[in-house]
C-alpha atoms as a PDB file:
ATOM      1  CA  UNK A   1     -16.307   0.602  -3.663  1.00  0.00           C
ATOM      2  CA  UNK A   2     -14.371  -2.173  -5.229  1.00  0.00           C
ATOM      3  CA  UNK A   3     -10.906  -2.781  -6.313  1.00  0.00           C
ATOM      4  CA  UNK A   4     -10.320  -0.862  -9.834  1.00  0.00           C
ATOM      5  CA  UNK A   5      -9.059  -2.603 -13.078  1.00  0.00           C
ATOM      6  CA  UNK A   6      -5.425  -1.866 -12.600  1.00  0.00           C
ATOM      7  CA  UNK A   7      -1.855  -3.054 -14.363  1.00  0.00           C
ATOM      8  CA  UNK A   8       1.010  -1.222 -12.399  1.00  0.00           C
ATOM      9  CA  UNK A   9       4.678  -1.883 -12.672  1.00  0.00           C
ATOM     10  CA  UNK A  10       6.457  -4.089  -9.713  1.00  0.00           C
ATOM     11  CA  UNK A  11       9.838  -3.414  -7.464  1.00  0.00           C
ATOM     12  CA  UNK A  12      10.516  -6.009  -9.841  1.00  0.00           C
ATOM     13  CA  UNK A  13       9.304  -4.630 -13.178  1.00  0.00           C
ATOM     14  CA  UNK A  14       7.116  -6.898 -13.562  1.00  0.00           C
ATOM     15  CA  UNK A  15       3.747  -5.892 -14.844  1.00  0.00           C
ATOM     16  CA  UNK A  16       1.059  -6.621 -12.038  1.00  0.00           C
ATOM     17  CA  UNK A  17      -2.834  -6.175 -12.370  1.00  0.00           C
ATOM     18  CA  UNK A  18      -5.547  -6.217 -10.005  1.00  0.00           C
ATOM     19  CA  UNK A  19      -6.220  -9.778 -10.993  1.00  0.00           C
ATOM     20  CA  UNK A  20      -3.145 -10.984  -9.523  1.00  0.00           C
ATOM     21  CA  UNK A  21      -4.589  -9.749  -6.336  1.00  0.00           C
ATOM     22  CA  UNK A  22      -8.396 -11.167  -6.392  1.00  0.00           C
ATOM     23  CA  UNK A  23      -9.496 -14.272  -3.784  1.00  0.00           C
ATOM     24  CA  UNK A  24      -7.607 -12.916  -0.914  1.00  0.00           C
ATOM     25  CA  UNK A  25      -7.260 -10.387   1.601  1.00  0.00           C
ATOM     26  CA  UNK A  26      -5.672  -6.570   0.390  1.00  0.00           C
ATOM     27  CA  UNK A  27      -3.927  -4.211   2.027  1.00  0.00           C
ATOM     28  CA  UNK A  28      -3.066  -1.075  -0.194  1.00  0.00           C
ATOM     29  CA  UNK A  29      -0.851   1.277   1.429  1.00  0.00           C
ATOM     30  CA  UNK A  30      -0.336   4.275   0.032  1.00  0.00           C
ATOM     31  CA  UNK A  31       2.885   6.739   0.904  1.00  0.00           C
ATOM     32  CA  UNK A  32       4.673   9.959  -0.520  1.00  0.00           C
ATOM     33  CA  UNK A  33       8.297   8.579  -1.299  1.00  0.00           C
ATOM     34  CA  UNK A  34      10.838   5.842  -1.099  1.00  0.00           C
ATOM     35  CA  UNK A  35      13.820   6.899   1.550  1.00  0.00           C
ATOM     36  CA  UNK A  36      11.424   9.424   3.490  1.00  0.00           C
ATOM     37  CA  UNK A  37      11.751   9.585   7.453  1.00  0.00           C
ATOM     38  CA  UNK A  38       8.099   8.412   7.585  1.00  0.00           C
ATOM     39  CA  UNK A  39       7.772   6.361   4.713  1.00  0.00           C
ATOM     40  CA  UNK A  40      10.716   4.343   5.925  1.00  0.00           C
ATOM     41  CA  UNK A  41       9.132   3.695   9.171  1.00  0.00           C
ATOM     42  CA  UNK A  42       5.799   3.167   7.483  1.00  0.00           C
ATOM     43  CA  UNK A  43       7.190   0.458   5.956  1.00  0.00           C
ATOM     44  CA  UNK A  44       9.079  -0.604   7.986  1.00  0.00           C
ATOM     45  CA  UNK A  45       6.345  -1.365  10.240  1.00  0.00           C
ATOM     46  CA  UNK A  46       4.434  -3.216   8.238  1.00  0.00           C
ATOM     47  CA  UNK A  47       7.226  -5.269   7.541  1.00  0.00           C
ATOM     48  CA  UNK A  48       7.530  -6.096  11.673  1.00  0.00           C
ATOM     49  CA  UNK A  49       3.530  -6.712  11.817  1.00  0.00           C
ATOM     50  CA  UNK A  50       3.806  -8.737   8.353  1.00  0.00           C
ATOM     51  CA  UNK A  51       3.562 -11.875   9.572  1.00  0.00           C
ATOM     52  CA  UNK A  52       0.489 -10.840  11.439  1.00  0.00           C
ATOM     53  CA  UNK A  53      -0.979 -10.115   7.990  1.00  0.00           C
ATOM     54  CA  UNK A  54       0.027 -13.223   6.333  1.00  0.00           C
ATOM     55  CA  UNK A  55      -1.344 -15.078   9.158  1.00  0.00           C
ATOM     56  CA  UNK A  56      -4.813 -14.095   8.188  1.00  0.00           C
ATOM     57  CA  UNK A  57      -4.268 -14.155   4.827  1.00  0.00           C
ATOM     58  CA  UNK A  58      -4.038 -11.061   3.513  1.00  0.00           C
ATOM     59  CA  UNK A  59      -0.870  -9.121   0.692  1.00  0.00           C
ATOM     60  CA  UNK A  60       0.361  -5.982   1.316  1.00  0.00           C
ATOM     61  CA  UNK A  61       1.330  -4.102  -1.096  1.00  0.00           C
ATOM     62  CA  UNK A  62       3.117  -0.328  -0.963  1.00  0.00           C
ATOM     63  CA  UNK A  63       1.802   2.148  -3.950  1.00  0.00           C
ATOM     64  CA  UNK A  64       3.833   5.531  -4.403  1.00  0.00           C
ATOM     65  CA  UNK A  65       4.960   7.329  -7.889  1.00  0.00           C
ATOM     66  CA  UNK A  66       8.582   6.252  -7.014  1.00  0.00           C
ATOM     67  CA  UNK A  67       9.805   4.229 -10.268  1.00  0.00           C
ATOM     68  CA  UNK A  68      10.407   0.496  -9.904  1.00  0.00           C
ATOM     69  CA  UNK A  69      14.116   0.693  -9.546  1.00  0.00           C
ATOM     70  CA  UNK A  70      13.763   3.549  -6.606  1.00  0.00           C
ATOM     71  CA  UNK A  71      11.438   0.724  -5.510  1.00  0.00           C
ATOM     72  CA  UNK A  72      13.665  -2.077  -5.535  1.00  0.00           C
ATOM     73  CA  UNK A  73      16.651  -0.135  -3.958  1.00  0.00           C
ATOM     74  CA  UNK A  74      13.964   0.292  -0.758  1.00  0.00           C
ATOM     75  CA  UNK A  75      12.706  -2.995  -0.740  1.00  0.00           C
ATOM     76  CA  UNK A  76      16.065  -4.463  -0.603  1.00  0.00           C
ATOM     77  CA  UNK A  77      17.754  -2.175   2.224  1.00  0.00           C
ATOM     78  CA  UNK A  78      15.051  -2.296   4.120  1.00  0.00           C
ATOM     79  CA  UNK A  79      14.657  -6.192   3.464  1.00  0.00           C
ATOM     80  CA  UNK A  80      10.563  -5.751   3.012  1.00  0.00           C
ATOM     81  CA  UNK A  81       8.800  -8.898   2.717  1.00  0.00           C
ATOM     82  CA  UNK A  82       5.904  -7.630   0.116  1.00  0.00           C
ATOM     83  CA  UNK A  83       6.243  -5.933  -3.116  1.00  0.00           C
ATOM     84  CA  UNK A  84       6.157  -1.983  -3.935  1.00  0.00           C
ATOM     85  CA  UNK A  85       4.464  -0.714  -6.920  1.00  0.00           C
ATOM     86  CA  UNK A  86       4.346   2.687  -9.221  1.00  0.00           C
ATOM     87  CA  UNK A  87       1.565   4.324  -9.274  1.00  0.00           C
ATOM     88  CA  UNK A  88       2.572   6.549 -12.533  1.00  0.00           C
ATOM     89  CA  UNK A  89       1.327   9.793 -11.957  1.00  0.00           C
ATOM     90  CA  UNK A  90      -0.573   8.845  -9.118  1.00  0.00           C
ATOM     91  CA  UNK A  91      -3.407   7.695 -11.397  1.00  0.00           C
ATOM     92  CA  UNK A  92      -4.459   4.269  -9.534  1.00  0.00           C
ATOM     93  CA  UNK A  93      -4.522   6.981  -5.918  1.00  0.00           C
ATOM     94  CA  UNK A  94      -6.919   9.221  -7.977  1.00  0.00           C
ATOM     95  CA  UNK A  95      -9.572   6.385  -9.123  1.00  0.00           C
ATOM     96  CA  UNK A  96      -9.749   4.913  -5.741  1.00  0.00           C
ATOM     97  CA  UNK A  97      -9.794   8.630  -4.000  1.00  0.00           C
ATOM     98  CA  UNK A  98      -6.783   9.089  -2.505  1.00  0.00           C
ATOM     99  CA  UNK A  99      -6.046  12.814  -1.910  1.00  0.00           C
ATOM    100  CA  UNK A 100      -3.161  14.628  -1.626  1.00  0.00           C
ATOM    101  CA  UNK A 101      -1.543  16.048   1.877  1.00  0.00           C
ATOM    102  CA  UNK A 102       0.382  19.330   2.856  1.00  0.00           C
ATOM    103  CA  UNK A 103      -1.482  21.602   1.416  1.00  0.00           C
ATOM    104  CA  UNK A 104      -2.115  19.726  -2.028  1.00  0.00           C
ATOM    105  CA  UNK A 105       1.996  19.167  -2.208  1.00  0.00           C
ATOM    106  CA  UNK A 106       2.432  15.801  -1.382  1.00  0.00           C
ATOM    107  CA  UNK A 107       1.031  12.259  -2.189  1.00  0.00           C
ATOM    108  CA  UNK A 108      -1.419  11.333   0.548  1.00  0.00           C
ATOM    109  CA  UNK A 109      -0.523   8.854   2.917  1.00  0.00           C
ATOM    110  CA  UNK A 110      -4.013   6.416   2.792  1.00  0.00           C
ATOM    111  CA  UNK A 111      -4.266   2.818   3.787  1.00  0.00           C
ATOM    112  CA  UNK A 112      -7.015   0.935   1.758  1.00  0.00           C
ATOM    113  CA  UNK A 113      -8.435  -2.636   2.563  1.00  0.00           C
ATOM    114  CA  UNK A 114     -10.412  -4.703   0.662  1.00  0.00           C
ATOM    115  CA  UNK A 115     -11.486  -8.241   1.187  1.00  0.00           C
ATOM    116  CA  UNK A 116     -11.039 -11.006  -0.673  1.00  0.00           C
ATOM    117  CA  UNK A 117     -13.466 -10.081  -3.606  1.00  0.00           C
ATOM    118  CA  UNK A 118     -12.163  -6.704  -4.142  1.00  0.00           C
ATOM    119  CA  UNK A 119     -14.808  -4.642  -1.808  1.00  0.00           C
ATOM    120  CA  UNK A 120     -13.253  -2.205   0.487  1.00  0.00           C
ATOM    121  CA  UNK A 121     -13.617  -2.809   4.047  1.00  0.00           C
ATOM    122  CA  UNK A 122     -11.861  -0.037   5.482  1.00  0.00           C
ATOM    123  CA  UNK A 123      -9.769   3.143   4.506  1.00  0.00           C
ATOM    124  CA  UNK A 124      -7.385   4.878   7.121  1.00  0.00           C
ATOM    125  CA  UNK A 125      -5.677   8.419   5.749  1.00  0.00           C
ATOM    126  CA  UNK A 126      -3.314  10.118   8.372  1.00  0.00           C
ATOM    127  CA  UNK A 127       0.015  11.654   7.131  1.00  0.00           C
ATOM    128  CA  UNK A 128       1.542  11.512  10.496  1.00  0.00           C
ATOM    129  CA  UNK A 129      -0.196   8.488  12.374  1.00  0.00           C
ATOM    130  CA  UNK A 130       2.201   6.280  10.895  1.00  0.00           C
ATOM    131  CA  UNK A 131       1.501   3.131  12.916  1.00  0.00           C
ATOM    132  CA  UNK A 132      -2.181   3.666  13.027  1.00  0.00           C
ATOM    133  CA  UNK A 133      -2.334   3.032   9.449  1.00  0.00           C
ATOM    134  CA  UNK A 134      -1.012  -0.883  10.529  1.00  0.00           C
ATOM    135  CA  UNK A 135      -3.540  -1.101  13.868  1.00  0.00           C
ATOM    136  CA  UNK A 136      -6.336  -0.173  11.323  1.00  0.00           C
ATOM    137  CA  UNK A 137      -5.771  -2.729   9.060  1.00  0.00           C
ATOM    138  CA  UNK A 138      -5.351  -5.453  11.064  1.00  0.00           C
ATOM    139  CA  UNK A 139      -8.528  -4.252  12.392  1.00  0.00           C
ATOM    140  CA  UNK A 140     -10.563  -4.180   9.679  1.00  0.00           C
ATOM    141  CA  UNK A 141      -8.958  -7.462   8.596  1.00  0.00           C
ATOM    142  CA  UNK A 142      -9.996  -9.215  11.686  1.00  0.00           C
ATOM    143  CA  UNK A 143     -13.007  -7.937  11.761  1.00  0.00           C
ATOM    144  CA  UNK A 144     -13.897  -9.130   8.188  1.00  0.00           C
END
């Protein structure tokens, strides 16, 4: 599978496409909602292993249906080091397979890395393994 044509709106609201994100390293995490027990830890785990990340090279980036300025508000209390972007009506989750959790209620929770070309190298989907989803990553990262 690669990396889908995709232009999604920033924290920032800037518009961002999958080009921006081509000849390195990708971690797409996917997560329900901004300002969510586990979402906040979530991210707030990647943010403590995000130096391990950078130090191979690779972006994170978060990807829920929250709107940019629900993004920035978490980005900036929770002082994240990578940008957060909206996934409007979950339609970039759909093309690359991300499913829903909780008995079809809630936005999965899905981890997708791809390398530097676009190809994915791993996916990781657990709604209540939060810190697997990092471990996994750097994994597959690693192991190239």
């Amino acid at each position: 599978m690669k990396l889908p044509a995709f232009e999604l709106l920033a924290d920032s609201g800037e518009s961002r496409t999958h080009k921006d994100y081509l000849g390195q390293p990708l971690v797409l995490y996917f997560y329900p909602k901004d300002d969510t027990p586990g979402c906040t830890k979530e991210a707030c785990s990647f943010k403590d292993r995000f130096p391990d990340f950078t130090a191979i090279g690779a972006r994170v980036l978060g990807v829920s249906q929250d709107r940019p300025e629900v993004h920035a508000s978490f980005r900036k209390r929770h002082g994240l080091p990578f940008e957060l972007l909206f996934d409007e009506g979950g339609k970039l989750a759909r093309e690359l397979g991300v499913g829903k959790s909780l008995f079809g209620l809630l936005p999965g929770r899905e981890t997708l890395v791809f390398n530097a070309e676009g190809e994915l190298l791993h996916r990781f989907e657990s709604q209540w393994k939060i810190h697997e989803h990092i471990e996994q990553a750097l994994k597959a990262l690693k192991a190239g």
